[in-house]
N, C-alpha and C. Protein backbone atom coordinates (compact mmCIF):
# COMPACT_ATOMS: atom_id res chain seq x y z
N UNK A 1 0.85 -1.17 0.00
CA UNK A 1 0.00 0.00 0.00
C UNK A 1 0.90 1.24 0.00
N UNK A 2 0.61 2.06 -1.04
CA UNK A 2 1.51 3.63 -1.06
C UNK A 2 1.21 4.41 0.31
N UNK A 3 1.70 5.50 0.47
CA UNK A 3 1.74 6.52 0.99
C UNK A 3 -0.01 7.27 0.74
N UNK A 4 0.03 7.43 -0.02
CA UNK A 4 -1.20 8.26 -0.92
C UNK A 4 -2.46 6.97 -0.67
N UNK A 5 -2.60 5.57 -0.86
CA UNK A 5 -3.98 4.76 -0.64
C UNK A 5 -3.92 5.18 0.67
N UNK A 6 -2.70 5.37 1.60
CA UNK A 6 -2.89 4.95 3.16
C UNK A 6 -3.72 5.90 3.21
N UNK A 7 -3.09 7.24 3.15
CA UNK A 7 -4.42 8.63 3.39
C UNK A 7 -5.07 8.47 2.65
N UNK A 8 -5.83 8.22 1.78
CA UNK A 8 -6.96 8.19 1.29
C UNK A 8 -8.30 7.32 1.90
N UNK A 9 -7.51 6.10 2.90
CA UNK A 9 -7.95 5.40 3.29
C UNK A 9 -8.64 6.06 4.96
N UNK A 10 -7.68 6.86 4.90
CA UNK A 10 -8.15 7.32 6.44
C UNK A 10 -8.28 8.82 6.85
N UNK A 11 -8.60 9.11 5.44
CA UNK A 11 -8.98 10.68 5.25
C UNK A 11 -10.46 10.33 4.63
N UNK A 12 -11.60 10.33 5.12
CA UNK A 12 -13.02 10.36 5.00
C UNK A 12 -13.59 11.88 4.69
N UNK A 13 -14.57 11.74 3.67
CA UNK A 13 -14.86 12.88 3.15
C UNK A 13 -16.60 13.04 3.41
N UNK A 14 -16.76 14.21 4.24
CA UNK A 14 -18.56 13.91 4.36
C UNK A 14 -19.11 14.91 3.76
N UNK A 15 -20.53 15.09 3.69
CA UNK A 15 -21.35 16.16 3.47
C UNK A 15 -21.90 16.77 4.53
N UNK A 16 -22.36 17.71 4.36
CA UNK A 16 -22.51 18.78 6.01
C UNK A 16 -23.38 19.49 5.03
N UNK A 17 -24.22 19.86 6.16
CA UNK A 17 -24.98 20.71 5.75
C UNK A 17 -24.89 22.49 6.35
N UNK A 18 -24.75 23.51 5.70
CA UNK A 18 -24.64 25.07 6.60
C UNK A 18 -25.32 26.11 6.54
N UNK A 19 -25.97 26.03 5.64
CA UNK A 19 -27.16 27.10 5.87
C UNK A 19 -28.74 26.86 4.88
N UNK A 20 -29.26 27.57 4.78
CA UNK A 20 -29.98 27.03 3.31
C UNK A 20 -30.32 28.28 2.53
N UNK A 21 -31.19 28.00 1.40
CA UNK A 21 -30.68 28.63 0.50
C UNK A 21 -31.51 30.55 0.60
N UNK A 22 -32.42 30.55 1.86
CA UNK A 22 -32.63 31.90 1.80
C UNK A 22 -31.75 32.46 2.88
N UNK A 23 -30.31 32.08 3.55
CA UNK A 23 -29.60 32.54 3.82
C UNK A 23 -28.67 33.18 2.84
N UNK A 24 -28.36 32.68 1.73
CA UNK A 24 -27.65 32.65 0.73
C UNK A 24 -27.91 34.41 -0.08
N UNK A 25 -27.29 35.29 -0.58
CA UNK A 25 -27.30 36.62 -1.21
C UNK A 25 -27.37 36.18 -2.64
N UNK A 26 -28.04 36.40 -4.02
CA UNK A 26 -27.62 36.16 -5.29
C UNK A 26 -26.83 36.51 -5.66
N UNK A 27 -26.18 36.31 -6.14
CA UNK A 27 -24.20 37.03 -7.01
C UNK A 27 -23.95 37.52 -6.36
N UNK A 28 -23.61 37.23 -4.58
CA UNK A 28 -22.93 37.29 -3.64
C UNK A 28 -22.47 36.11 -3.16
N UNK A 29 -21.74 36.44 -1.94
CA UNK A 29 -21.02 35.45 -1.06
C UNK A 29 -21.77 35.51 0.42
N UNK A 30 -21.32 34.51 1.38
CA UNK A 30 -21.84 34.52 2.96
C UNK A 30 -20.38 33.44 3.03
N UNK A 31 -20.51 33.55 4.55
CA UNK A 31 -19.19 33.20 4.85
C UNK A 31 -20.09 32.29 6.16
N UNK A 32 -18.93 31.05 6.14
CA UNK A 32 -19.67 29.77 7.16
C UNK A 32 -18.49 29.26 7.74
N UNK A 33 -18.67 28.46 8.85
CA UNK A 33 -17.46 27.40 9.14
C UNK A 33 -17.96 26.25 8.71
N UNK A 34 -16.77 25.09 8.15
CA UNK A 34 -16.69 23.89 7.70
C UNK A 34 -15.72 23.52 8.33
N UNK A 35 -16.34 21.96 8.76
CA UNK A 35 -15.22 20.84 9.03
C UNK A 35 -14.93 20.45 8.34
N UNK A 36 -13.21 19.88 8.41
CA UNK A 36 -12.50 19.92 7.46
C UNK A 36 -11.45 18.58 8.30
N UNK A 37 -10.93 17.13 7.60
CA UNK A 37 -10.14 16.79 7.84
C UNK A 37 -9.26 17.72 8.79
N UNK A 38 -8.40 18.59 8.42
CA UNK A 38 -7.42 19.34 9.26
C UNK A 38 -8.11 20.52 10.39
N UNK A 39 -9.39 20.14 10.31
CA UNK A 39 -9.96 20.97 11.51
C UNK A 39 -11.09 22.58 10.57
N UNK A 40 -11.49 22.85 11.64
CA UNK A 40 -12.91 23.99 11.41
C UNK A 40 -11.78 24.90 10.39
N UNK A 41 -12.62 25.47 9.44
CA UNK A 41 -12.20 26.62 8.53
C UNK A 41 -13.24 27.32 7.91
N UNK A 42 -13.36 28.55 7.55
CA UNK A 42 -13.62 29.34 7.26
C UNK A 42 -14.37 29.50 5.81
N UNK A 43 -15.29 29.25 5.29
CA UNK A 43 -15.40 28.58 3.72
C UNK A 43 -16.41 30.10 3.01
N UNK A 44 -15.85 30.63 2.04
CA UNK A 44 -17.50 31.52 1.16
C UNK A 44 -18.37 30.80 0.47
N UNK A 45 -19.31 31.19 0.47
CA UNK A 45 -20.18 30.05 -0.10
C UNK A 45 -20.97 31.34 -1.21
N UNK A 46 -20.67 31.16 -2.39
CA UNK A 46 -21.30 31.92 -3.86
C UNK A 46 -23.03 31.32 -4.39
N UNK A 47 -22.95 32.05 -4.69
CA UNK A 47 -24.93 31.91 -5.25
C UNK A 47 -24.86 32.61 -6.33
N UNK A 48 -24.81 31.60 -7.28
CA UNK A 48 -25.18 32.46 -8.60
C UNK A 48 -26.03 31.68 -9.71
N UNK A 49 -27.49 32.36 -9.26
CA UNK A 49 -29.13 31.62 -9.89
C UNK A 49 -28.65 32.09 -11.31
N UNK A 50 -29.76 30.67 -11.69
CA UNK A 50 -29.23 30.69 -13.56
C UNK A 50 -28.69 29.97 -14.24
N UNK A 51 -27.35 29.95 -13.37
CA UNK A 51 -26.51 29.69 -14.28
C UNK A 51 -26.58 27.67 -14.21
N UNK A 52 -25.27 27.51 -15.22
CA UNK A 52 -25.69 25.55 -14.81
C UNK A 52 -25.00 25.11 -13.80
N UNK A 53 -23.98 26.13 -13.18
CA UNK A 53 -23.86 25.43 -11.60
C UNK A 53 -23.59 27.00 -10.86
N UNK A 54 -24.99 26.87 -9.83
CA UNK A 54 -25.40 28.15 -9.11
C UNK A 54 -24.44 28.31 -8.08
N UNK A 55 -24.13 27.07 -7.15
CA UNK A 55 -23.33 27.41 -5.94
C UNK A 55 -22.15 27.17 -6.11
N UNK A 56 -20.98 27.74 -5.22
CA UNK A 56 -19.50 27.25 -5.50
C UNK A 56 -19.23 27.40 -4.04
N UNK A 57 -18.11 27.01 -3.37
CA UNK A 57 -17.85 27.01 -1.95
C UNK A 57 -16.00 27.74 -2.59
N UNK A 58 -15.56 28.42 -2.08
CA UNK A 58 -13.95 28.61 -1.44
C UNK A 58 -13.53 28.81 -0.41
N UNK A 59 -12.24 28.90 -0.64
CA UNK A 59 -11.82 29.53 0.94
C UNK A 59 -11.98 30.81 1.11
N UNK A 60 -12.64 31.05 2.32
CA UNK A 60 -12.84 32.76 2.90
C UNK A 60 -11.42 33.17 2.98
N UNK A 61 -10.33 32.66 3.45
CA UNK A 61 -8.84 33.35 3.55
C UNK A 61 -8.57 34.00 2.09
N UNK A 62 -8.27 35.62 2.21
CA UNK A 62 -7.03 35.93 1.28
C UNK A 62 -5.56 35.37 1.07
N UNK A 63 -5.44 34.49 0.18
CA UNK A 63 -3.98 34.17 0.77
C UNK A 63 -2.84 35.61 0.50
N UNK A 64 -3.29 37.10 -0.38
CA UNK A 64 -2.59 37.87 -0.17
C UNK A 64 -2.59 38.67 0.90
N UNK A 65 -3.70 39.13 1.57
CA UNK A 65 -3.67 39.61 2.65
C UNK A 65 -3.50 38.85 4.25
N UNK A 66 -3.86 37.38 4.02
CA UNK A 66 -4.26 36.66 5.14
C UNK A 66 -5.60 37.33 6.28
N UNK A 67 -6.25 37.77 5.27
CA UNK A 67 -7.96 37.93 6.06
C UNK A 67 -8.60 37.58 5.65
N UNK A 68 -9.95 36.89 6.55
CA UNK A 68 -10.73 35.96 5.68
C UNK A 68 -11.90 37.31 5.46
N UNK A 69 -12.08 37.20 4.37
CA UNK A 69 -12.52 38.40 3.54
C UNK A 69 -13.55 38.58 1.97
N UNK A 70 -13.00 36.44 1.98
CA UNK A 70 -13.62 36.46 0.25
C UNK A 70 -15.11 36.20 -0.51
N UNK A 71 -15.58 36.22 0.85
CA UNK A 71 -17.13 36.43 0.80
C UNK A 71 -17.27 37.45 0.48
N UNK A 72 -16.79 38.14 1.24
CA UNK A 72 -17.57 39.79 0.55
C UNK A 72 -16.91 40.78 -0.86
N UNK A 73 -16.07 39.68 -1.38
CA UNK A 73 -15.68 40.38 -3.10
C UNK A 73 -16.84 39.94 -3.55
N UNK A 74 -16.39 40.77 -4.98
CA UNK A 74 -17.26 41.18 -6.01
C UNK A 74 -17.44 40.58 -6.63
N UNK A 75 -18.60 39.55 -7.11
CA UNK A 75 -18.71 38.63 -8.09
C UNK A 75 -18.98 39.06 -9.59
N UNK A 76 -18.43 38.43 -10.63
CA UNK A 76 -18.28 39.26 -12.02
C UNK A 76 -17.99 37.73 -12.65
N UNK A 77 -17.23 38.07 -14.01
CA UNK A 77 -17.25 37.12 -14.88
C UNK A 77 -16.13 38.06 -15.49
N UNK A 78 -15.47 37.14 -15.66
CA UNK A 78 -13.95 37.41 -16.62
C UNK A 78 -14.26 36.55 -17.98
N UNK A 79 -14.51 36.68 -19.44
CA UNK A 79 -14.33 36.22 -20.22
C UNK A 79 -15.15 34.81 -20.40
N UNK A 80 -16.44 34.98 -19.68
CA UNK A 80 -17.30 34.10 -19.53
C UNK A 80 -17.61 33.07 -18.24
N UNK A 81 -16.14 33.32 -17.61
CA UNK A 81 -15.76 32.37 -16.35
C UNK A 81 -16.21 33.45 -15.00
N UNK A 82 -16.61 32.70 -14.20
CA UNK A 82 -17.38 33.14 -13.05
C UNK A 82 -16.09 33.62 -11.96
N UNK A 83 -16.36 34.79 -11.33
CA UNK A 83 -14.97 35.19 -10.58
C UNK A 83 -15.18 35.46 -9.33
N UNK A 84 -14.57 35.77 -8.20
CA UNK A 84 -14.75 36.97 -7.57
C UNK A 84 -13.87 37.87 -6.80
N UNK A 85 -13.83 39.06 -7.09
CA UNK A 85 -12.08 40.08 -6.77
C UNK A 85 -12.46 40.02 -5.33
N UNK A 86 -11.18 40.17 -4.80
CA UNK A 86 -10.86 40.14 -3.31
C UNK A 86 -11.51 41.66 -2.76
N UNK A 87 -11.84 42.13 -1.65
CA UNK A 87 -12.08 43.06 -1.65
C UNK A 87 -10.94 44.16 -1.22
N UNK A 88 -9.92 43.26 -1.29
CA UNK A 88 -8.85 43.95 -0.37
C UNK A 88 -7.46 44.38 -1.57
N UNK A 89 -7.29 43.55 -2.16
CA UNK A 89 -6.06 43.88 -3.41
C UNK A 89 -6.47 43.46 -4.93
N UNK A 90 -8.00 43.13 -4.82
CA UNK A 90 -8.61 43.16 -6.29
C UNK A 90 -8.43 42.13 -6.93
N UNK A 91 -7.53 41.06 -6.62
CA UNK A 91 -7.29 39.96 -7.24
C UNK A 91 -8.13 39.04 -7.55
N UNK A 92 -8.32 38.68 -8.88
CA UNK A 92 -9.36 37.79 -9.23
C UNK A 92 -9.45 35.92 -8.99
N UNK A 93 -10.30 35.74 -8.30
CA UNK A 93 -10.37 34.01 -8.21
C UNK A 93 -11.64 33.46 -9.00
N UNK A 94 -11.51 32.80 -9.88
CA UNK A 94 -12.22 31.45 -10.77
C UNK A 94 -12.84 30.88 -9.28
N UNK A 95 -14.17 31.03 -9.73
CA UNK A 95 -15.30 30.21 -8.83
C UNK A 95 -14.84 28.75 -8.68
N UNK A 96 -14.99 28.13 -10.27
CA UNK A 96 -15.18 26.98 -10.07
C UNK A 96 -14.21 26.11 -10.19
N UNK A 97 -12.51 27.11 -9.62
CA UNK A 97 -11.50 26.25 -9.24
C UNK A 97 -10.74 26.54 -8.54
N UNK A 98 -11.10 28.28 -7.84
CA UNK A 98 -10.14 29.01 -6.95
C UNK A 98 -8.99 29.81 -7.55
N UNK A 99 -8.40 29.54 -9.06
CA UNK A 99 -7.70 30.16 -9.41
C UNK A 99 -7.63 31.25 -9.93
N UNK A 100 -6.41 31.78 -9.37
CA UNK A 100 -6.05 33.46 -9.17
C UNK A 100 -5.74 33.56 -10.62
N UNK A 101 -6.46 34.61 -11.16
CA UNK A 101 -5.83 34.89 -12.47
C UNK A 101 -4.54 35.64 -12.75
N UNK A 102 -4.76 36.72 -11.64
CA UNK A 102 -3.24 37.43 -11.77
C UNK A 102 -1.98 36.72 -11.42
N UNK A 103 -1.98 35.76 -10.72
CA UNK A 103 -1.18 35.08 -10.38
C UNK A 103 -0.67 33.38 -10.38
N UNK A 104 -0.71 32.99 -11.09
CA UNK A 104 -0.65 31.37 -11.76
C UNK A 104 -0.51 30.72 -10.23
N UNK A 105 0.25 30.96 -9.51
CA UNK A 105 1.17 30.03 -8.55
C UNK A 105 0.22 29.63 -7.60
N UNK A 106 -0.85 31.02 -7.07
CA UNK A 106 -1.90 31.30 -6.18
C UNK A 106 -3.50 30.07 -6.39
N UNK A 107 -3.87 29.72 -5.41
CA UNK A 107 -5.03 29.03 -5.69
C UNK A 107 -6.00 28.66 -4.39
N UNK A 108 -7.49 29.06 -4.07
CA UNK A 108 -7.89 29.41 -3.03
C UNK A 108 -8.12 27.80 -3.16
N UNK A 109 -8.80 27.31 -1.80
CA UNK A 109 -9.36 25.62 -2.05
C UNK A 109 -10.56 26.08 -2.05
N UNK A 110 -10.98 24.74 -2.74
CA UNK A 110 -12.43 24.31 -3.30
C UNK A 110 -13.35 23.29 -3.02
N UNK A 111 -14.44 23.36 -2.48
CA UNK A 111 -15.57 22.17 -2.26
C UNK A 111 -16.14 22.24 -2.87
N UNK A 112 -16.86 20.84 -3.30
CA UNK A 112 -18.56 20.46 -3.76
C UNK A 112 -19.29 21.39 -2.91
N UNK A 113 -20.29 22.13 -3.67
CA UNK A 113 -21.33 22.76 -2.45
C UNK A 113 -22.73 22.39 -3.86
N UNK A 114 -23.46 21.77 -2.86
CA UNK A 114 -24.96 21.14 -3.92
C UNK A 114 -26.22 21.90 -2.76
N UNK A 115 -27.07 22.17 -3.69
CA UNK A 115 -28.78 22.48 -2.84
C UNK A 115 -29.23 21.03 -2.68
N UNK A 116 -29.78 20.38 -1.07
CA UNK A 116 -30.60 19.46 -1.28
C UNK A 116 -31.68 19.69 -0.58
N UNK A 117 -32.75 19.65 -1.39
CA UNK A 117 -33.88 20.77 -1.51
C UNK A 117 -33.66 22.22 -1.28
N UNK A 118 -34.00 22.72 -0.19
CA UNK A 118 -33.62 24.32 0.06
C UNK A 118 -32.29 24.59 0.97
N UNK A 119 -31.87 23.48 1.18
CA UNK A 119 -30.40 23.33 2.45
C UNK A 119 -28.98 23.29 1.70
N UNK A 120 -28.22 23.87 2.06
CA UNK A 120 -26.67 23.98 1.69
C UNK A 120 -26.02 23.11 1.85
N UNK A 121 -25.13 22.48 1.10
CA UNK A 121 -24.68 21.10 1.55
C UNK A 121 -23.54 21.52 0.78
N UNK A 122 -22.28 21.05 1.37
CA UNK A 122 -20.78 21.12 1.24
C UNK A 122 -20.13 19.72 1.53
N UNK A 123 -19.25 19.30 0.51
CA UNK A 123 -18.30 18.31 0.55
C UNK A 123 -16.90 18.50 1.53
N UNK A 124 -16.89 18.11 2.55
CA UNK A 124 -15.57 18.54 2.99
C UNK A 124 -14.46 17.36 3.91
């Protein structure tokens, strides 16, 4: 057995549920805690009705500023792709993979976040 089956084997992944969906802002963010293998963190959770996938989960941390902050950027669309700028140094993150456009190296983390029925549900 590798290195990599062992944790996989003993790194369990659940669904949680955190708010539902008239907590939720449209083409905004809200900010929640998630358990997380490595313990409680900080997650934004995006709402954007319409489209073919409405919710996205990231990390609330800026990794340029180190404040959790990324709920409350600005949601937009870069070139068709769903975004949202930090509110603090403007930097743009890809919804639906965390990645920083200005910066290749940069990348927020990412969960499954699904509606089941009107409740928020996150992979973590």
């Amino acid at each position: 057995m590798t290195i990599a089956t062992a944790a996989a084997n003993t790194m369990t992944q659940t669904w949680q549920a955190l708010c539902t969906r008239t907590d939720l802002v449209s083409y905004s963010g809200v900010a929640a805690w998630l358990e997380t293998a490595e313990g409680p963190t900080q997650v934004a959770i995006f709402y954007v009705p319409g489209q073919s996938q409405e919710l996205y989960a990231l990390d609330h941390r800026d990794p340029f500023s180190g404040a959790n902050v990324i709920a409350r950027g600005i949601v937009g669309d870069i070139k068709g792709e769903p975004v949202v700028a930090s509110p603090l140094y403007k930097q743009h993150f890809r919804l639906a993979d965390g990645q920083c456009l200005e910066q290749q190296d940069v990348q927020l983390r990412t969960w499954r976040a699904v509606f089941q029925g009107e409740e928020v549900w996150i992979e973590a």
